[in-house]
N, C-alpha and C. Protein backbone atom coordinates (compact mmCIF):
# COMPACT_ATOMS: atom_id res chain seq x y z
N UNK A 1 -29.62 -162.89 142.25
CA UNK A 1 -30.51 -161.94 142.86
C UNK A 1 -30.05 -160.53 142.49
N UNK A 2 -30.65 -159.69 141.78
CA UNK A 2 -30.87 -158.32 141.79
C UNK A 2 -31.43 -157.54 142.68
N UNK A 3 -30.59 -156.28 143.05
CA UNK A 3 -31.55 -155.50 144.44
C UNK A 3 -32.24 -155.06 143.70
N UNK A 4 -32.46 -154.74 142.79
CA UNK A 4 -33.62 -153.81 142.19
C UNK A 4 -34.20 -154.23 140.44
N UNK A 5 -35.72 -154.49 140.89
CA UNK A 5 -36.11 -154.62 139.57
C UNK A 5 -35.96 -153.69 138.30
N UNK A 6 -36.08 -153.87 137.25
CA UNK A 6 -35.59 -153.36 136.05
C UNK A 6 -36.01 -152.18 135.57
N UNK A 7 -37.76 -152.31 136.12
CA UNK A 7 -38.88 -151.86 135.76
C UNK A 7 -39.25 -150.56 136.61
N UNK A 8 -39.22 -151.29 137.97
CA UNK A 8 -39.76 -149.67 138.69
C UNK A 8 -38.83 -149.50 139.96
N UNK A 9 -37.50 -150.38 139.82
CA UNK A 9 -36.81 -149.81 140.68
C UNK A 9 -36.72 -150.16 142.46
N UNK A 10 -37.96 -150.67 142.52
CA UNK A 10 -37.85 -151.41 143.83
C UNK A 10 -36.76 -152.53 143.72
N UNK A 11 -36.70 -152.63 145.37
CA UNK A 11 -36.57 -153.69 145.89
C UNK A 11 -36.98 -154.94 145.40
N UNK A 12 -35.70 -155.97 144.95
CA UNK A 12 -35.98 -157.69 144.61
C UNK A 12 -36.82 -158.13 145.91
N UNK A 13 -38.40 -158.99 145.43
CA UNK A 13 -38.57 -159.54 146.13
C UNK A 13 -37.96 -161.01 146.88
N UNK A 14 -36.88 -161.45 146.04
CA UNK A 14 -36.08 -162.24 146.23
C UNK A 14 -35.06 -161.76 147.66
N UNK A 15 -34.52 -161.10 147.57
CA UNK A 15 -33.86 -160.42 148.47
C UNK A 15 -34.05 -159.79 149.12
N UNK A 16 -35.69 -159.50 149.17
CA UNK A 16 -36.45 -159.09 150.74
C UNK A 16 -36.83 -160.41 151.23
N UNK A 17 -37.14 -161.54 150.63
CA UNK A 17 -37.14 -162.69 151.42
C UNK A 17 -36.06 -163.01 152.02
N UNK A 18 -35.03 -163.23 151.31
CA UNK A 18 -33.60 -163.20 152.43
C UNK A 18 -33.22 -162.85 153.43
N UNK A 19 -33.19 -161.66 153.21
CA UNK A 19 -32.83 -160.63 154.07
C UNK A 19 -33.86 -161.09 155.37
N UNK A 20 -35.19 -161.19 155.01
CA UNK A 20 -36.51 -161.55 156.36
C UNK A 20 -36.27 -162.58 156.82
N UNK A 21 -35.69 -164.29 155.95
CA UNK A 21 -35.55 -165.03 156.56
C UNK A 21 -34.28 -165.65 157.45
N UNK A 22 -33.11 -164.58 157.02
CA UNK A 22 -32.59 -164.22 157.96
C UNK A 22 -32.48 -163.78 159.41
N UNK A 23 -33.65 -163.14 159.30
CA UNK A 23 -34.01 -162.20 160.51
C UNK A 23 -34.76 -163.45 160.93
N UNK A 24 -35.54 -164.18 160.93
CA UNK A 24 -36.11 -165.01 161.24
C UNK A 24 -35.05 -166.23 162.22
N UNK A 25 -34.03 -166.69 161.58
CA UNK A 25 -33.41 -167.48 161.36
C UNK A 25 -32.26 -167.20 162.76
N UNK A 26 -31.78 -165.59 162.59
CA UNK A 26 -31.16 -165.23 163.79
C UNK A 26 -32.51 -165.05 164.82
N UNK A 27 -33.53 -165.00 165.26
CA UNK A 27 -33.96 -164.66 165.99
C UNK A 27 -34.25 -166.02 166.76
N UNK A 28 -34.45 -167.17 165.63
CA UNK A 28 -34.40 -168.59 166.53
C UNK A 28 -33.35 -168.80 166.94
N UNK A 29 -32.03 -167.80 166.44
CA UNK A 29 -30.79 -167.87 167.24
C UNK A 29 -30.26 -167.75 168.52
N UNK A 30 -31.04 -166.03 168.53
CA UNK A 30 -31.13 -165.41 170.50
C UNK A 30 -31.39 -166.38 170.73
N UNK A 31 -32.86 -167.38 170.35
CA UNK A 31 -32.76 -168.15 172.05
C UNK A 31 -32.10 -169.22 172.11
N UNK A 32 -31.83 -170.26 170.87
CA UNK A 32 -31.08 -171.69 170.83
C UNK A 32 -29.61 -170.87 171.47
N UNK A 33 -29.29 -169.80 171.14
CA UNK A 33 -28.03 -169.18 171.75
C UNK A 33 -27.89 -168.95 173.53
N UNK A 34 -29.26 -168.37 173.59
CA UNK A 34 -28.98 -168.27 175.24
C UNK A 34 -29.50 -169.12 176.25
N UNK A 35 -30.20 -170.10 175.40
CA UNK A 35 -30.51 -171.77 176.23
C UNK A 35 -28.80 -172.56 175.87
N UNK A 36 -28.09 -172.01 175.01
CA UNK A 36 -26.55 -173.05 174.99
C UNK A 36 -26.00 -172.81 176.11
N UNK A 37 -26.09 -171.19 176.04
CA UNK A 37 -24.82 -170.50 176.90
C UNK A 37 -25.53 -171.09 178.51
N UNK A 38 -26.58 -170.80 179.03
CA UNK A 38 -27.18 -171.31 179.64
C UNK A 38 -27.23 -173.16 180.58
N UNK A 39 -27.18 -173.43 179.70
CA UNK A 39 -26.49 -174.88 179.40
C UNK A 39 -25.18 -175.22 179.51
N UNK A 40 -24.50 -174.57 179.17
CA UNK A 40 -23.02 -174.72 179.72
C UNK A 40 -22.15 -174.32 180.67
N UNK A 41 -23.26 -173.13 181.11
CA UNK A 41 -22.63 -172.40 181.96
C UNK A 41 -22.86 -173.40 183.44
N UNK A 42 -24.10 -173.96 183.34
CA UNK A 42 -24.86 -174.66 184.13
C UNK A 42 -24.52 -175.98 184.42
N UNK A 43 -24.88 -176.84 183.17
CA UNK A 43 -24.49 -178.41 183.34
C UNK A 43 -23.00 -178.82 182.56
N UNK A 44 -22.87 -177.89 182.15
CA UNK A 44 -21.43 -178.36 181.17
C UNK A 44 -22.04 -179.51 180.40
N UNK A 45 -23.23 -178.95 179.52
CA UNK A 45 -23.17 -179.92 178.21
C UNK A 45 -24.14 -179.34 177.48
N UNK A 46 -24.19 -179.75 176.27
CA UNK A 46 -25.19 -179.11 175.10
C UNK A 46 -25.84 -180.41 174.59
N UNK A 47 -27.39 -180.03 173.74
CA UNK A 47 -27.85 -181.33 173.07
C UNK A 47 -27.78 -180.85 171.84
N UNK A 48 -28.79 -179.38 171.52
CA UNK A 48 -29.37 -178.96 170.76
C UNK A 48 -28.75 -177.44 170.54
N UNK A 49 -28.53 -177.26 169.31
CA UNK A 49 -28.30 -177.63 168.28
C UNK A 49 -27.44 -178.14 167.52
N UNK A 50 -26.66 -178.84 168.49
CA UNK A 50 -25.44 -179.70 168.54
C UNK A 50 -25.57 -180.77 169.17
N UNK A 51 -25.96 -181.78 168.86
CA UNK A 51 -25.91 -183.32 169.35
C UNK A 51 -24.39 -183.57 169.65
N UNK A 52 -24.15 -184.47 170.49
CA UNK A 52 -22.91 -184.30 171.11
C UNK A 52 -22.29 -185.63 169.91
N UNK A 53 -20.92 -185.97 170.04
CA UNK A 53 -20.45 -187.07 169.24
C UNK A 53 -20.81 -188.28 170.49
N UNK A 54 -20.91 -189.84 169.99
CA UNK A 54 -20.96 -190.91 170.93
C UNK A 54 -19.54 -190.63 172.32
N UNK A 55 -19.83 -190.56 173.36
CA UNK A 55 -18.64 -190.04 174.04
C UNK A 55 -19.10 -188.82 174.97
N UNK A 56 -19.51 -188.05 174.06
CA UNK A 56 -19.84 -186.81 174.84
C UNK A 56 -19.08 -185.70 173.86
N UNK A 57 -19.02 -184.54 174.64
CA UNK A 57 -18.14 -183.40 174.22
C UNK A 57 -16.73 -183.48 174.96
N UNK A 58 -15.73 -182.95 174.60
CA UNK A 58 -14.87 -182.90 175.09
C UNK A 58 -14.88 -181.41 175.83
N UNK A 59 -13.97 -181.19 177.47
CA UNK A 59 -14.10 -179.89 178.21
C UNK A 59 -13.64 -178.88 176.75
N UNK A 60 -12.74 -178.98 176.32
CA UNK A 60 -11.84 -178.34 175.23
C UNK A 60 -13.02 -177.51 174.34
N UNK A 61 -14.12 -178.60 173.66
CA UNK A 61 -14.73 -178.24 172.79
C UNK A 61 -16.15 -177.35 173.72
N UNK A 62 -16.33 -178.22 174.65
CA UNK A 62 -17.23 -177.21 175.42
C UNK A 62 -16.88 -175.68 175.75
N UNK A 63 -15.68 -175.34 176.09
CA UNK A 63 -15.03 -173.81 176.33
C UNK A 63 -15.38 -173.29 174.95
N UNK A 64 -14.94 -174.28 174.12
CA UNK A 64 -14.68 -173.43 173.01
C UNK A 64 -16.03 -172.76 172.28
N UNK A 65 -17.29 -173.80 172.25
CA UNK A 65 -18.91 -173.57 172.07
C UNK A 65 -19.37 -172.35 172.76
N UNK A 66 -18.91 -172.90 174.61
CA UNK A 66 -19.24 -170.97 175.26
C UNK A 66 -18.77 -169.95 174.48
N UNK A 67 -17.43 -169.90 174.03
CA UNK A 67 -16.87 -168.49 173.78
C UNK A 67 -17.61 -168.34 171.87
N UNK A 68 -17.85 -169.08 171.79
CA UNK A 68 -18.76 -169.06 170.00
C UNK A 68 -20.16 -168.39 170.19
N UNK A 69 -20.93 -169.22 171.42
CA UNK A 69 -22.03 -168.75 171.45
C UNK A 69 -22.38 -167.70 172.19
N UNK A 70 -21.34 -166.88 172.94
CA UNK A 70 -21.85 -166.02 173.07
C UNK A 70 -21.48 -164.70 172.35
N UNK A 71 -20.02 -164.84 171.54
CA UNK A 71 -20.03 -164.36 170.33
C UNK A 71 -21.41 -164.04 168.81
N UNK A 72 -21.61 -165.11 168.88
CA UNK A 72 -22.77 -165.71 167.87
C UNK A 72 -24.14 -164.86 168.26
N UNK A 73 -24.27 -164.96 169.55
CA UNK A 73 -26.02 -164.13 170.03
C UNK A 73 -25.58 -162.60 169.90
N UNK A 74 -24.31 -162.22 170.67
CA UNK A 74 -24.34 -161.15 169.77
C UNK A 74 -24.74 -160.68 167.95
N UNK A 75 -24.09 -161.38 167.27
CA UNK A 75 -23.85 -161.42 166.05
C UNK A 75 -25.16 -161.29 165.98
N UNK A 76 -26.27 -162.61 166.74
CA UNK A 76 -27.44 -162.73 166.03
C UNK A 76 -28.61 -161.22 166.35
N UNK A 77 -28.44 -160.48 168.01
CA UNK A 77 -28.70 -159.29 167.90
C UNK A 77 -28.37 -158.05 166.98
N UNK A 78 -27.38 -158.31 166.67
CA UNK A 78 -27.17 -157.15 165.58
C UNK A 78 -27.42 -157.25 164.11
N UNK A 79 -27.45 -158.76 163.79
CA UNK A 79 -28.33 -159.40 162.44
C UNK A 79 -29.90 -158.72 162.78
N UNK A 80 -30.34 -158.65 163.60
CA UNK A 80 -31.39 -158.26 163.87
C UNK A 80 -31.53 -157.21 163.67
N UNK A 81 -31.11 -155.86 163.71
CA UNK A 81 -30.65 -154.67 164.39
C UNK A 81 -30.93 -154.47 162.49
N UNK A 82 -29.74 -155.16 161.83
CA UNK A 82 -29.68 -155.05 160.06
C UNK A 82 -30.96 -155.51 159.49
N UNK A 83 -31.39 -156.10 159.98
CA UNK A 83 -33.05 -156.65 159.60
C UNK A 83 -33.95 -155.36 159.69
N UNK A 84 -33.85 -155.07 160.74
CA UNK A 84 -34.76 -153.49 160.84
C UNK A 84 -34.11 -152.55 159.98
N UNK A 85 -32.88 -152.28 160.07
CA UNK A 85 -31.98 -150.58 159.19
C UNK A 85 -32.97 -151.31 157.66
N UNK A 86 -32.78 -152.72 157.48
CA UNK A 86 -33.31 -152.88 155.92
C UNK A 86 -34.54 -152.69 155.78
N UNK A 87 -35.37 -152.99 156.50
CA UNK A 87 -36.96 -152.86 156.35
C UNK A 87 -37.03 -151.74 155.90
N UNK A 88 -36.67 -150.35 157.46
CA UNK A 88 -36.96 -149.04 157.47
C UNK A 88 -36.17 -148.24 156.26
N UNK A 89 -35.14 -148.72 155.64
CA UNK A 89 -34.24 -148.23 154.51
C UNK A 89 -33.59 -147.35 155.21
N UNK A 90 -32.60 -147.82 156.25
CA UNK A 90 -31.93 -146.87 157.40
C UNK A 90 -30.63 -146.93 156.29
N UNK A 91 -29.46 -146.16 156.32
CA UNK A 91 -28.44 -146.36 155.59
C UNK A 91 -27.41 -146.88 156.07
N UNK A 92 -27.29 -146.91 157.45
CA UNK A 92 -26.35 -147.72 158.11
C UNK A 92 -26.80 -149.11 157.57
N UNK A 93 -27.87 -149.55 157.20
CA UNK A 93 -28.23 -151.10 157.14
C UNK A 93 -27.10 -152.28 156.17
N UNK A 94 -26.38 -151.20 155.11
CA UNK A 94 -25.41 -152.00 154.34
C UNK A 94 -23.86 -152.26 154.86
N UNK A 95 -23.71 -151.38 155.72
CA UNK A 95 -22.87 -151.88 156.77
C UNK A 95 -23.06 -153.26 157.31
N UNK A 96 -23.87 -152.62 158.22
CA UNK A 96 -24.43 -153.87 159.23
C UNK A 96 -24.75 -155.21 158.90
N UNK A 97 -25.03 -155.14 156.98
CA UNK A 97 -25.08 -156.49 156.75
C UNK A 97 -23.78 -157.02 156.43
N UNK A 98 -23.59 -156.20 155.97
CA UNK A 98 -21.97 -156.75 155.68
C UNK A 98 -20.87 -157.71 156.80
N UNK A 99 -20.92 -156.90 157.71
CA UNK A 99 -20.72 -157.26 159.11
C UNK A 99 -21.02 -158.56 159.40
N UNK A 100 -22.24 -158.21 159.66
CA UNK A 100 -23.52 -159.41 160.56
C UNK A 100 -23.09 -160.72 159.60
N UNK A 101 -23.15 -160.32 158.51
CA UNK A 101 -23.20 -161.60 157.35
C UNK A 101 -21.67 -162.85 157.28
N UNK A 102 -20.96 -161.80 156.76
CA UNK A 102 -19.50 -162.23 156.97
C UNK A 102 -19.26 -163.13 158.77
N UNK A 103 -19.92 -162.64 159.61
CA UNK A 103 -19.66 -163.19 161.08
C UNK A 103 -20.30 -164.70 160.98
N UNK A 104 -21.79 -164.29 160.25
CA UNK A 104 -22.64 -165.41 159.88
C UNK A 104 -21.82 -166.56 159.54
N UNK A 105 -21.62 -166.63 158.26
CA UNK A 105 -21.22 -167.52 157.59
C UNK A 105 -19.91 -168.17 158.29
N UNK A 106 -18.78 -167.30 158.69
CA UNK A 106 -17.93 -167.54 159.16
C UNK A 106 -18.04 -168.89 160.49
N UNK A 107 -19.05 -168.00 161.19
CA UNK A 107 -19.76 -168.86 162.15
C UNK A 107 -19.72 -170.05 161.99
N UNK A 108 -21.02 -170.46 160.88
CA UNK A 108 -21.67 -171.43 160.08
C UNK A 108 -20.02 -172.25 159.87
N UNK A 109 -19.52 -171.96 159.24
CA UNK A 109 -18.30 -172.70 158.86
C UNK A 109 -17.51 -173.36 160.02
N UNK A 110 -17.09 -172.32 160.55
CA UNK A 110 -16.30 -173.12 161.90
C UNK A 110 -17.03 -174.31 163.00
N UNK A 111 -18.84 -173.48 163.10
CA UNK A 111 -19.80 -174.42 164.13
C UNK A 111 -19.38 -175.93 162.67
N UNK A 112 -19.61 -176.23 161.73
CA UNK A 112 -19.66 -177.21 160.80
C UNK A 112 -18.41 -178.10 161.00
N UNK A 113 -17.40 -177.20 161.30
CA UNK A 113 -16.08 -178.33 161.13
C UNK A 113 -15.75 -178.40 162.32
N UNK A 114 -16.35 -177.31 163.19
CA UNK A 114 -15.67 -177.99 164.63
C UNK A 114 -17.10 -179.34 165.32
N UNK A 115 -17.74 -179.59 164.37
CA UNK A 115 -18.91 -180.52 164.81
C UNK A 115 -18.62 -181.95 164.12
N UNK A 116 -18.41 -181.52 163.05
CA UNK A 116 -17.40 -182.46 162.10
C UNK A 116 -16.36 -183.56 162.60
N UNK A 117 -15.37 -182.57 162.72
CA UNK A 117 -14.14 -183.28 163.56
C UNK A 117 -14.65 -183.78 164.45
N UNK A 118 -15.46 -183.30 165.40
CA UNK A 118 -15.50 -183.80 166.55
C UNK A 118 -16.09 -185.23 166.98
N UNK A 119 -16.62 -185.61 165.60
CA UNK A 119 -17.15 -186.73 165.65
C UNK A 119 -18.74 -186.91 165.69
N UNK A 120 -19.29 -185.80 165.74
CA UNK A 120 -20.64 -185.59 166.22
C UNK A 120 -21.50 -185.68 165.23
N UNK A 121 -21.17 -185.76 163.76
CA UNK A 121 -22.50 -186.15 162.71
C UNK A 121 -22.68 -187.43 162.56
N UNK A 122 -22.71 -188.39 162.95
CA UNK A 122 -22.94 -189.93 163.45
C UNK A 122 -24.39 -189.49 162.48
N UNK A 123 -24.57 -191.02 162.18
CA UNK A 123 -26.48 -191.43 161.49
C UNK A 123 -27.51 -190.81 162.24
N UNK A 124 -27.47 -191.02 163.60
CA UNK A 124 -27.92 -190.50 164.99
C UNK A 124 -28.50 -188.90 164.53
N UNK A 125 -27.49 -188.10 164.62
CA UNK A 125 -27.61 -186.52 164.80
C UNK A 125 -27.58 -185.92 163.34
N UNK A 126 -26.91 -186.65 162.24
CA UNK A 126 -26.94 -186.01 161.24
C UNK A 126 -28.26 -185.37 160.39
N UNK A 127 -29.35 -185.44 160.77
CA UNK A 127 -30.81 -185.31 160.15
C UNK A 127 -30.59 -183.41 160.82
N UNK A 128 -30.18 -183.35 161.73
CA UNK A 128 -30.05 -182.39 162.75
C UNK A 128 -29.29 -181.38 162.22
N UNK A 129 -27.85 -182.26 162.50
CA UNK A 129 -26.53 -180.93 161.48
C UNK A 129 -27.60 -180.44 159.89
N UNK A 130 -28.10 -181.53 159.48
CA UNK A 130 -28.17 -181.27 157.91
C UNK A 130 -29.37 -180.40 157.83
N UNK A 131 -30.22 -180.37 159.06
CA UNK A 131 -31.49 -178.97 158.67
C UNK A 131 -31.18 -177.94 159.48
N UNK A 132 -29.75 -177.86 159.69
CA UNK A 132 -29.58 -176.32 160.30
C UNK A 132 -28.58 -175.93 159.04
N UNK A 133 -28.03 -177.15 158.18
CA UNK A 133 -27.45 -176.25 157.12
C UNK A 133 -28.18 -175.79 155.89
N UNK A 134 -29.44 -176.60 155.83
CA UNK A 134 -30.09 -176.65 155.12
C UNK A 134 -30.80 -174.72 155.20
N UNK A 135 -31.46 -175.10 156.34
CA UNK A 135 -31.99 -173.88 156.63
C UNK A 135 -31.29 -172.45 156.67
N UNK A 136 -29.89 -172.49 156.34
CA UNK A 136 -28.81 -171.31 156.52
C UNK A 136 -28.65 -171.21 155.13
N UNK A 137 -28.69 -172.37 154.12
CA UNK A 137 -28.32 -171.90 152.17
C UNK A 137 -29.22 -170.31 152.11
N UNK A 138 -30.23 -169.89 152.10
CA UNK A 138 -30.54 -169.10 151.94
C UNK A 138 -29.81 -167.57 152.44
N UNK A 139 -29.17 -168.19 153.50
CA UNK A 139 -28.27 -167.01 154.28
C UNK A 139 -26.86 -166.69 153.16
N UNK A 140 -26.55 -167.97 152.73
CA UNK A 140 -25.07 -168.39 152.55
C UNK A 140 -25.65 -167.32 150.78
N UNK A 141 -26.16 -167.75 150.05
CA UNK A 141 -26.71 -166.89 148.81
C UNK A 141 -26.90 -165.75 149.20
N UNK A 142 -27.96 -164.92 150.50
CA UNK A 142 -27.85 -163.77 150.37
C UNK A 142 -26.74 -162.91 150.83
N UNK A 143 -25.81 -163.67 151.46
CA UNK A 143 -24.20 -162.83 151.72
C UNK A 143 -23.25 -163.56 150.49
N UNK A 144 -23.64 -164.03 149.70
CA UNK A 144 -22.78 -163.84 148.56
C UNK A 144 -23.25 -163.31 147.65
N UNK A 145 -24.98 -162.49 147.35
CA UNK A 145 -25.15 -161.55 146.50
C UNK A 145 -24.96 -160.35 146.87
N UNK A 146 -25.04 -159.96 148.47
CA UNK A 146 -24.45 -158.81 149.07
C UNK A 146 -22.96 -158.69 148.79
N UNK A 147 -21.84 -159.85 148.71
CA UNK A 147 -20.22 -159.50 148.92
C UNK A 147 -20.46 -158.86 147.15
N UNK A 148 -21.25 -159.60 146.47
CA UNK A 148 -21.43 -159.22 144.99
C UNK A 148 -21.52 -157.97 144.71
N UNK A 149 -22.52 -156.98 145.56
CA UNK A 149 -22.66 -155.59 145.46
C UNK A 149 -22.08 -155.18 145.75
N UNK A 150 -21.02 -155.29 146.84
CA UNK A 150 -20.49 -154.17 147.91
C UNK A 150 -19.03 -154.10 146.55
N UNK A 151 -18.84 -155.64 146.03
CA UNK A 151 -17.61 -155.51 145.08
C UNK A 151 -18.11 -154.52 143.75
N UNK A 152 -19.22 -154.23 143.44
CA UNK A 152 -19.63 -153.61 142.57
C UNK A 152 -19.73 -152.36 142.94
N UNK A 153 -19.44 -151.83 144.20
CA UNK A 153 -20.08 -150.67 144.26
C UNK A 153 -21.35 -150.31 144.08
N UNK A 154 -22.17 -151.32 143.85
CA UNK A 154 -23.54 -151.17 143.33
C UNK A 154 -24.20 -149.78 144.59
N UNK A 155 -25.02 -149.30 144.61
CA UNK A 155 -25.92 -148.74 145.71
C UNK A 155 -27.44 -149.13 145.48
N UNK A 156 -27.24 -150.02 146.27
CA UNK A 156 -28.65 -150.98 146.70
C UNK A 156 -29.07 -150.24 147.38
């Protein structure tokens, strides 16, 4: 992905899709985020977007989901926040992705192996894990053509 075509200098439409379906992507976040926190705070258990392993969750891993997800809805408000600086061409916006992105993925990684270990991608739930990772590749490409620029110095 190129930020800018060759020709007249705009904006890749490639990487305004990103960037949007990102924004998209965190915004189904706020709420799967504050129906978790919600959920745990409440019944001490989660389904969605985490199917539990056969067993259940463990208290351990449940603490540990609260303090992620409400980490994470932040993250996903201020992914949001970078969604707008990019639309409007605010200049704080290459910050903010930088940020938002790196938290992203990071996220993505740890929610993966702490779901992993835990026993929880069984035949059962795995259709589940595999279209929330599915649906994040697009994230995972546009914060590795962003780490690409920021190493270039480029000014996107």
């Amino acid at each position: 992905m190129d930020a800018r075509t060759p020709v007249d200098g705009k904006r890749s439409r490639l990487v305004q899709a990103a960037v949007l379906w990102y924004g998209l992507y965190q915004l189904v976040h706020v709420f799967v985020n504050v129906r978790g926190l919600w959920l745990l705070t409440q019944e001490q258990a989660i389904d969605f977007p985490a199917p539990p392993p056969p067993g259940g969750w463990s208290d351990q891993v449940l603490h540990f989901f609260t303090g992620m997800a409400a980490v994470d809805l932040g993250n996903a408000l201020l992914a949001l926040l970078f969604v707008y600086g990019y639309v409007r061409h605010r200049g704080w916006h290459r910050w903010l992705g930088t940020v938002t992105l790196t938290v992203s993925v990071y996220a993505a990684l740890v929610f993966d192996y702490a779901t992993w270990a835990s026993g929880a991608w069984t035949s059962t739930n795995l259709p589940g894990y595999l279209l929330i990772n599915v649906a994040f590749l697009p994230i995972v490409a546009l914060f590795l053509w962003w780490a690409r620029q920021g190493l270039r110095g480029a000014d996107w």
